[in-house]
N, C-alpha and C. Protein backbone atom coordinates (compact mmCIF):
# COMPACT_ATOMS: atom_id res chain seq x y z
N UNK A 1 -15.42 12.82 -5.02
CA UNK A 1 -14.95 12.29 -3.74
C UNK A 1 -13.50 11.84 -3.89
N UNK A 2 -12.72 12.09 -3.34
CA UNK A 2 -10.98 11.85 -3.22
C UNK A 2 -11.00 10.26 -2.91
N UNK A 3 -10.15 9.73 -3.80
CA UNK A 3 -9.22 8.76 -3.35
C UNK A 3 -8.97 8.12 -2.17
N UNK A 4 -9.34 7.16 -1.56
CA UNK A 4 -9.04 7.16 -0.13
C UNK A 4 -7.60 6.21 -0.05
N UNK A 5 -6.30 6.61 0.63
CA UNK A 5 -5.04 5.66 0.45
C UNK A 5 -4.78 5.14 1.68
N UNK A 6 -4.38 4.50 2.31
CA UNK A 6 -3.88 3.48 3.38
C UNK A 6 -2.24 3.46 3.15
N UNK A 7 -1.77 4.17 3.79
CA UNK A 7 -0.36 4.02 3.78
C UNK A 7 0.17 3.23 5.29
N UNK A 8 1.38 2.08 5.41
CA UNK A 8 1.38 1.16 6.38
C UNK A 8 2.43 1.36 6.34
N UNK A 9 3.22 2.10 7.49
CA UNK A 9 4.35 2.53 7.66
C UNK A 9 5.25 2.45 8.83
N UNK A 10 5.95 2.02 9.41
CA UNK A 10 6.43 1.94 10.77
C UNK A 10 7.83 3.21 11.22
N UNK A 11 8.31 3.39 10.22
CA UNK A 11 9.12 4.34 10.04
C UNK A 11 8.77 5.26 9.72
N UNK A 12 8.72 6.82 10.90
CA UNK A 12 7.97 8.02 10.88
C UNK A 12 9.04 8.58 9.48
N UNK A 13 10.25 8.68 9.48
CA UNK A 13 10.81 9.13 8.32
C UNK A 13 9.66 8.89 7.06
N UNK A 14 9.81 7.81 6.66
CA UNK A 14 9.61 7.16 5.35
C UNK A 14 7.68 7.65 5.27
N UNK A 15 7.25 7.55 6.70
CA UNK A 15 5.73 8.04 6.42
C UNK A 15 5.95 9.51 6.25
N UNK A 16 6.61 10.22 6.59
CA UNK A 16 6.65 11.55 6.43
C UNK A 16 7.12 12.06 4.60
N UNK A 17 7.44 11.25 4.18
CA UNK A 17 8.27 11.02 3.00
C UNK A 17 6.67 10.97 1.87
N UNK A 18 6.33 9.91 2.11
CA UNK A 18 5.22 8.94 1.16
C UNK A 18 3.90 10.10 1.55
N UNK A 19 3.55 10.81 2.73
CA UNK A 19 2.68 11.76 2.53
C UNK A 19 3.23 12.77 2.04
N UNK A 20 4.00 13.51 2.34
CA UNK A 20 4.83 14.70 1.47
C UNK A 20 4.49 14.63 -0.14
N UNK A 21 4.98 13.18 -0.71
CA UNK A 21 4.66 13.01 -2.02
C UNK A 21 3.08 12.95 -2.95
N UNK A 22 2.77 12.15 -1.79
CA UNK A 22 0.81 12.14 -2.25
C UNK A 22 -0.15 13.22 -1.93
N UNK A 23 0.69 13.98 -0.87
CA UNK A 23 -0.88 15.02 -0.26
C UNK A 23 -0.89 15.97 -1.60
N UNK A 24 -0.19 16.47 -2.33
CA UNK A 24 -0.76 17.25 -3.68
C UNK A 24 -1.88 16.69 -4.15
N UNK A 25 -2.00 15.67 -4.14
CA UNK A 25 -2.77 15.01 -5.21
C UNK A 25 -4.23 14.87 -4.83
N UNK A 26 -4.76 15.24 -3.47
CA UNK A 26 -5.91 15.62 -2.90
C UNK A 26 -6.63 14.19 -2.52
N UNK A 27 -5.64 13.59 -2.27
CA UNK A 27 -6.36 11.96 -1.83
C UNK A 27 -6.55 12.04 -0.28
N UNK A 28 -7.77 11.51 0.36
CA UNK A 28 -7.65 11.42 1.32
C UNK A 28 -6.51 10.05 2.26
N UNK A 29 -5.67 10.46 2.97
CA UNK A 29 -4.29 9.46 3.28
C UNK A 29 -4.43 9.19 4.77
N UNK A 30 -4.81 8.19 4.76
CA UNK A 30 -5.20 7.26 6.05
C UNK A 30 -4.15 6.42 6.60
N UNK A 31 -3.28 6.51 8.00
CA UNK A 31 -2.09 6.08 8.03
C UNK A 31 -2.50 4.99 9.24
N UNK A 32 -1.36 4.08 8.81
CA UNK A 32 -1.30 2.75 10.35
C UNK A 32 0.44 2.60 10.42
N UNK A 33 0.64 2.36 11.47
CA UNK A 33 2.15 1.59 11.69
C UNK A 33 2.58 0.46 11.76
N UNK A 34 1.24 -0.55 11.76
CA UNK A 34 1.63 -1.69 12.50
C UNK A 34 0.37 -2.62 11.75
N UNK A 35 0.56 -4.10 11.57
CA UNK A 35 0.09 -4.88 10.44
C UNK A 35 -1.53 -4.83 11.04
N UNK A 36 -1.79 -4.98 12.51
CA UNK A 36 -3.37 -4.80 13.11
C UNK A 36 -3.85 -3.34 12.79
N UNK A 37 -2.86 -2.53 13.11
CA UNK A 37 -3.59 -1.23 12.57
C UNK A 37 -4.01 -1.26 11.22
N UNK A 38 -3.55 -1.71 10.55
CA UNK A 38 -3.46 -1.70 9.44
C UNK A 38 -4.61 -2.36 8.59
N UNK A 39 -4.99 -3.67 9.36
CA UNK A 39 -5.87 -4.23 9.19
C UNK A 39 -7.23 -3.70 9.55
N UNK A 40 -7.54 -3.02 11.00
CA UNK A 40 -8.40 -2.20 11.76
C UNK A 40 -9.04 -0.98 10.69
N UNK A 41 -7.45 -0.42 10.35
CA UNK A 41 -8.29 1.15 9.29
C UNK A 41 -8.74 0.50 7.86
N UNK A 42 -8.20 -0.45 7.35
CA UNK A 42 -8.69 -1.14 6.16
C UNK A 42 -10.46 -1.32 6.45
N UNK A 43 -10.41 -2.18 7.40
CA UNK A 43 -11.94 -2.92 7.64
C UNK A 43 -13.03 -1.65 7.53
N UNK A 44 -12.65 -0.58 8.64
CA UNK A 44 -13.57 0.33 8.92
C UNK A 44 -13.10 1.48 7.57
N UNK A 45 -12.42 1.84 6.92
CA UNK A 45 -12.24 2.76 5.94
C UNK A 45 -12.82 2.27 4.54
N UNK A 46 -12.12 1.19 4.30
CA UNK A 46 -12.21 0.57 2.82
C UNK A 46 -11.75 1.54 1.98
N UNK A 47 -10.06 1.60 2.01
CA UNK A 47 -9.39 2.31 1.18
C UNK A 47 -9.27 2.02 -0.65
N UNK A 48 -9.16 3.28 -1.37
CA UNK A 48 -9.38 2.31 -2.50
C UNK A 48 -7.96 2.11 -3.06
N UNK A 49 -6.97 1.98 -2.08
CA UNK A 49 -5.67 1.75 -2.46
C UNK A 49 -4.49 1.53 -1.59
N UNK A 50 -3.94 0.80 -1.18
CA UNK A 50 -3.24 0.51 0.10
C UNK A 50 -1.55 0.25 -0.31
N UNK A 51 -0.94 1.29 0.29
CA UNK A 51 1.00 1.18 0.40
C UNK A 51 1.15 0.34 1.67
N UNK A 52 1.91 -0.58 1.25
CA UNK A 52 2.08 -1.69 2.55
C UNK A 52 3.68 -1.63 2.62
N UNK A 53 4.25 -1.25 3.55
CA UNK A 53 5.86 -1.45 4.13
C UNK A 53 5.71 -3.21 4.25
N UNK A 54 6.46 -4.03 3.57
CA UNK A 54 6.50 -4.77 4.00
C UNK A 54 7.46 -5.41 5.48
N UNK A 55 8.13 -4.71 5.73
CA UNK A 55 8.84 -5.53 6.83
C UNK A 55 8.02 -4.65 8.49
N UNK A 56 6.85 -5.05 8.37
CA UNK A 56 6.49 -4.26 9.95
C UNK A 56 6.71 -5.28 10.96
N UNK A 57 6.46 -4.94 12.12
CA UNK A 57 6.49 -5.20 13.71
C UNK A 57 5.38 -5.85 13.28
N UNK A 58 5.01 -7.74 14.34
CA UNK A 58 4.16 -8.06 15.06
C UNK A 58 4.19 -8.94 13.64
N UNK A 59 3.18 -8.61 12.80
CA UNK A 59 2.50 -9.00 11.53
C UNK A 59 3.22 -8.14 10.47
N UNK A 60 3.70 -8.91 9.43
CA UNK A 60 4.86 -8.41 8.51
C UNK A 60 3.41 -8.08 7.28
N UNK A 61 4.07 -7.26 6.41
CA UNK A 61 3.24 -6.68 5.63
C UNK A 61 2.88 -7.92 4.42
N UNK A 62 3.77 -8.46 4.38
CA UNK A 62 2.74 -9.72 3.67
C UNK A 62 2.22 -10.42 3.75
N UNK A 63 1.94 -10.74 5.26
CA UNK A 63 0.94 -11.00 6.09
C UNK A 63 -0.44 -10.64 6.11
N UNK A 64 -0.51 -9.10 6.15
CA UNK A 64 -1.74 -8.13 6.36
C UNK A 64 -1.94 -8.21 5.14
N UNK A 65 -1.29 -8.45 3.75
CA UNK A 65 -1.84 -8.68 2.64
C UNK A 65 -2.31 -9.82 2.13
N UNK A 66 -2.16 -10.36 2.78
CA UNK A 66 -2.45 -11.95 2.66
C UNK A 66 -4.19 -11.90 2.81
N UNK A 67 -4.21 -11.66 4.56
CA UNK A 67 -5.23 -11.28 5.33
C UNK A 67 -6.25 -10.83 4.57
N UNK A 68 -6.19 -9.75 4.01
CA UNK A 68 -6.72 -8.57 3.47
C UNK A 68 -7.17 -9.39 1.49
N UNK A 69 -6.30 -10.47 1.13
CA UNK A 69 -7.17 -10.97 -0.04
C UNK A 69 -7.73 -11.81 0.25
N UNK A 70 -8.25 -12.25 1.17
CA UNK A 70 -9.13 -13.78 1.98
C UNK A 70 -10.34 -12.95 2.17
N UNK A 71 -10.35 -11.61 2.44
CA UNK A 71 -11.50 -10.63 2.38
C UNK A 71 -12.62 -10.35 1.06
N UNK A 72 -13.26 -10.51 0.53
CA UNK A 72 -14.30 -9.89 -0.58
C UNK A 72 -13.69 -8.84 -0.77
N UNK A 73 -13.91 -8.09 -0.22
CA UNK A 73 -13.96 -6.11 -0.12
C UNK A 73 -12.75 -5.64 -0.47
N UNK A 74 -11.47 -7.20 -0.36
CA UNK A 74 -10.45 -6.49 -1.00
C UNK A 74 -10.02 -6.96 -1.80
N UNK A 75 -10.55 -7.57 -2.47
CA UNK A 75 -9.88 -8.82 -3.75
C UNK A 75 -9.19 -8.06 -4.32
N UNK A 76 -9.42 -6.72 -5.17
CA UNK A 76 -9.51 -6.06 -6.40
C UNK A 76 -8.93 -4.81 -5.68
N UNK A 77 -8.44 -4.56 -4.69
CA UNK A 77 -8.04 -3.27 -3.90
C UNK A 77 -6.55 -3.45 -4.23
N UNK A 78 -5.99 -2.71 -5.31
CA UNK A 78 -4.52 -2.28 -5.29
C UNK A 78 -3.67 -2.42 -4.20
N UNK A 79 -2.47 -3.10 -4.43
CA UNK A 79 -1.76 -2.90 -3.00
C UNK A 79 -0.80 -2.79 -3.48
N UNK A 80 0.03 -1.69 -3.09
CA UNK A 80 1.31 -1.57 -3.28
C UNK A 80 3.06 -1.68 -2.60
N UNK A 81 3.55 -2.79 -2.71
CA UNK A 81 4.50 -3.23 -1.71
C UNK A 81 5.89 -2.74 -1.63
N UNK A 82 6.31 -1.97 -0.32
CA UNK A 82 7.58 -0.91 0.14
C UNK A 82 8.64 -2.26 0.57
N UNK A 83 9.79 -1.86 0.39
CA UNK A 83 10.73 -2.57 0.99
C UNK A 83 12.18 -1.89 1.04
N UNK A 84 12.79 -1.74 2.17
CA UNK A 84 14.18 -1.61 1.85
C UNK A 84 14.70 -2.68 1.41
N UNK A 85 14.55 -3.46 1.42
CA UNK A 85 15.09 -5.34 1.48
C UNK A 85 14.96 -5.68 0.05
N UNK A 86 15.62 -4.96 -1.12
CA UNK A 86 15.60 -5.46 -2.64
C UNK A 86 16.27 -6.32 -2.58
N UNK A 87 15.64 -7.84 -2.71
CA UNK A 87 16.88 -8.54 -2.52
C UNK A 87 16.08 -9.41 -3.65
N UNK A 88 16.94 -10.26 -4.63
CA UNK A 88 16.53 -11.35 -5.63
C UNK A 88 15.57 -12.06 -5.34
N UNK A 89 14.66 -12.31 -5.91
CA UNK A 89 13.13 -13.67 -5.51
C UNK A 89 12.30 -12.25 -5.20
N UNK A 90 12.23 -11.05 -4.07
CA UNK A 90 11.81 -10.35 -3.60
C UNK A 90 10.35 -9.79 -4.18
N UNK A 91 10.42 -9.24 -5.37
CA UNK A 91 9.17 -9.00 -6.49
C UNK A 91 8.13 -10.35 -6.31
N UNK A 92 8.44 -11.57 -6.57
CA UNK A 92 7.62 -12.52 -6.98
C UNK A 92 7.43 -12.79 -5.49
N UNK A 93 7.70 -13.03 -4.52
CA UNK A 93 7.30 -13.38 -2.73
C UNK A 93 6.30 -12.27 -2.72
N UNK A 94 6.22 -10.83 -3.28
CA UNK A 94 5.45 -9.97 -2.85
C UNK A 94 3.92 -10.25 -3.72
N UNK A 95 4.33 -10.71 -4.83
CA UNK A 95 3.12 -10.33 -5.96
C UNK A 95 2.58 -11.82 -5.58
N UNK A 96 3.08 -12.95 -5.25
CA UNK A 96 2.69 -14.00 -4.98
C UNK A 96 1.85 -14.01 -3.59
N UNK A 97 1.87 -12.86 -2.85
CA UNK A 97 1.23 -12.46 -1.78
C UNK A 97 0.23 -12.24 -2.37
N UNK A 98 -0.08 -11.25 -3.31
CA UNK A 98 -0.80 -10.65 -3.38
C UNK A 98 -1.16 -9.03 -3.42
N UNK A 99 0.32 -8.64 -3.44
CA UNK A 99 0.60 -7.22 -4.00
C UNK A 99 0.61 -7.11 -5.30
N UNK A 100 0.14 -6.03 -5.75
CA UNK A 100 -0.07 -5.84 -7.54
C UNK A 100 0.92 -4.89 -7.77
N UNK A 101 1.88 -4.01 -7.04
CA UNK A 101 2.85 -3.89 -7.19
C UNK A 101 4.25 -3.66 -6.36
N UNK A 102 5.66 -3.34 -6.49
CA UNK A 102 6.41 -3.73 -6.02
C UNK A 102 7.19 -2.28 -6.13
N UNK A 103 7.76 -1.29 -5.08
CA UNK A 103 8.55 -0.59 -4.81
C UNK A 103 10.08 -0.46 -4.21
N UNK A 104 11.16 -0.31 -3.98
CA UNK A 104 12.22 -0.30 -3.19
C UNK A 104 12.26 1.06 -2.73
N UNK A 105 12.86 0.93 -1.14
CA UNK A 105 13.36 1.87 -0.58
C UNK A 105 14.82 2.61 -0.95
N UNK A 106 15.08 3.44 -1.06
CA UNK A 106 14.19 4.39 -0.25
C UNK A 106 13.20 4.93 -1.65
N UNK A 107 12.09 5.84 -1.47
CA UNK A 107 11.00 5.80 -2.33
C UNK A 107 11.06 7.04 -3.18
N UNK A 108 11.10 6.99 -4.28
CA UNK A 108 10.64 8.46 -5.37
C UNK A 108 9.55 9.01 -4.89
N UNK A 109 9.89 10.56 -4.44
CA UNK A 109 8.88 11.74 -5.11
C UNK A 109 8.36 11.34 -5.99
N UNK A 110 8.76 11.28 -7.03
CA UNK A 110 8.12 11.09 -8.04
C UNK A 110 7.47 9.60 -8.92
N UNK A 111 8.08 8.62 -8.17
CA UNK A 111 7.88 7.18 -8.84
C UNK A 111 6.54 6.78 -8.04
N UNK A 112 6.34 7.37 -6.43
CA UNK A 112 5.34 7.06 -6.20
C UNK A 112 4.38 7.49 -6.49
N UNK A 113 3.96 8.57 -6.62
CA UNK A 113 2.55 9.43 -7.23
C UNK A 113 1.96 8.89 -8.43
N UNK A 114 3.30 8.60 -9.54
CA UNK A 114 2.71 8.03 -10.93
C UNK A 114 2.38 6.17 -10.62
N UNK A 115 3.08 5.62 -9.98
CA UNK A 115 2.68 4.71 -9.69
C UNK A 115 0.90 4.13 -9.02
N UNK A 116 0.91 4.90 -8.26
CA UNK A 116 -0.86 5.33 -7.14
C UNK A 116 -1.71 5.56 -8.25
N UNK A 117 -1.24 6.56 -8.81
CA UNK A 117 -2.13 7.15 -9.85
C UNK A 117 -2.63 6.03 -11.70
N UNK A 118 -1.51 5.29 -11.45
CA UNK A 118 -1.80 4.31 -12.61
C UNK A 118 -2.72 3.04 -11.91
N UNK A 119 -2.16 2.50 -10.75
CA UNK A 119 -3.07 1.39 -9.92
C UNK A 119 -4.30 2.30 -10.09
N UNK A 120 -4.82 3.26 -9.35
CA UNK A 120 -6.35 3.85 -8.92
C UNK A 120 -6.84 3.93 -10.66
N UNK A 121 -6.52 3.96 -11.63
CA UNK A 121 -6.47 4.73 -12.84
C UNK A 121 -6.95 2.95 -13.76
N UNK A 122 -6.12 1.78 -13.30
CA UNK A 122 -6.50 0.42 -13.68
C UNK A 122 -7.40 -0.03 -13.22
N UNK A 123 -7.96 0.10 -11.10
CA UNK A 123 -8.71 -0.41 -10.85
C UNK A 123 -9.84 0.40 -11.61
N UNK A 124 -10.31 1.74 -11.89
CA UNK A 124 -11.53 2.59 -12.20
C UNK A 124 -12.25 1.46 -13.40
N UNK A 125 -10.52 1.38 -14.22
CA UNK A 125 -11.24 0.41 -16.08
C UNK A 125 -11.50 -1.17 -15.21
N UNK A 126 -11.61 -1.45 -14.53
CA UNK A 126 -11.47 -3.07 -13.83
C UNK A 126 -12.96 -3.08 -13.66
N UNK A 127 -13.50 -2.30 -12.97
CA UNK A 127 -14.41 -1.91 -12.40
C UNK A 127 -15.62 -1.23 -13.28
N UNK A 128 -15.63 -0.63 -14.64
CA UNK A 128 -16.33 -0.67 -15.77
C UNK A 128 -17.01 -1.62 -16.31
């Protein structure tokens, strides 16, 4: 059974970007734009791995991650945090959220795939 990913994206560029890079990899890629969507496909999907843009509309992505570790179902669910906004303190505001890891925009072909693939690859031994 494939991978299920949650990518949270508000910028059609950058979502067009982050699936381009993952659909090789045969994961099923479940998309939201917005921090309720986001929350909505989480609840009813239960992805086993979630890319969060942090700066969205309405509810900011460290928000919906916040949200989302007050949950059971997602204690232990990888989250991985997007930002154009590399700015100093930035890493530790995210992981102190509750992201397990930390990306800058704009995003690697290639940094993201190995990245997905090491989170899904830690939670499997977590979960042993």
């Amino acid at each position: 059974m494939p991978k299920k990913i949650l990518i949270v994206e508000d910028n059609s560029q950058n979502m067009k970007v982050e699936l381009m890079a993952l659909r090789p990899y045969g994961y099923t890629l479940l998309q939201a734009t917005d921090g309720e969507e986001a929350l909505e496909i989480a609840v009813n999907n239960k992805p086993d791995l979630i890319i969060m843009d942090i700066q969205l509309p309405e509810i900011s992505g460290l928000e919906v991650t916040r949200r989302l570790r007050q949950m059971p179902t997602f204690s232990h669910t990888p989250i991985i945090a997007l930002t154009a906004y590399a700015m100093r303190g930035d890493r530790e505001r995210v992981i102190e959220a509750g992201c397990d890891a930390y990306l800058s925009k704009p995003i690697s072909t290639r940094e993201l795939p190995r990245v997905v693939a090491e989170m899904l690859s830690e939670r499997r031994q977590d979960n042993t």
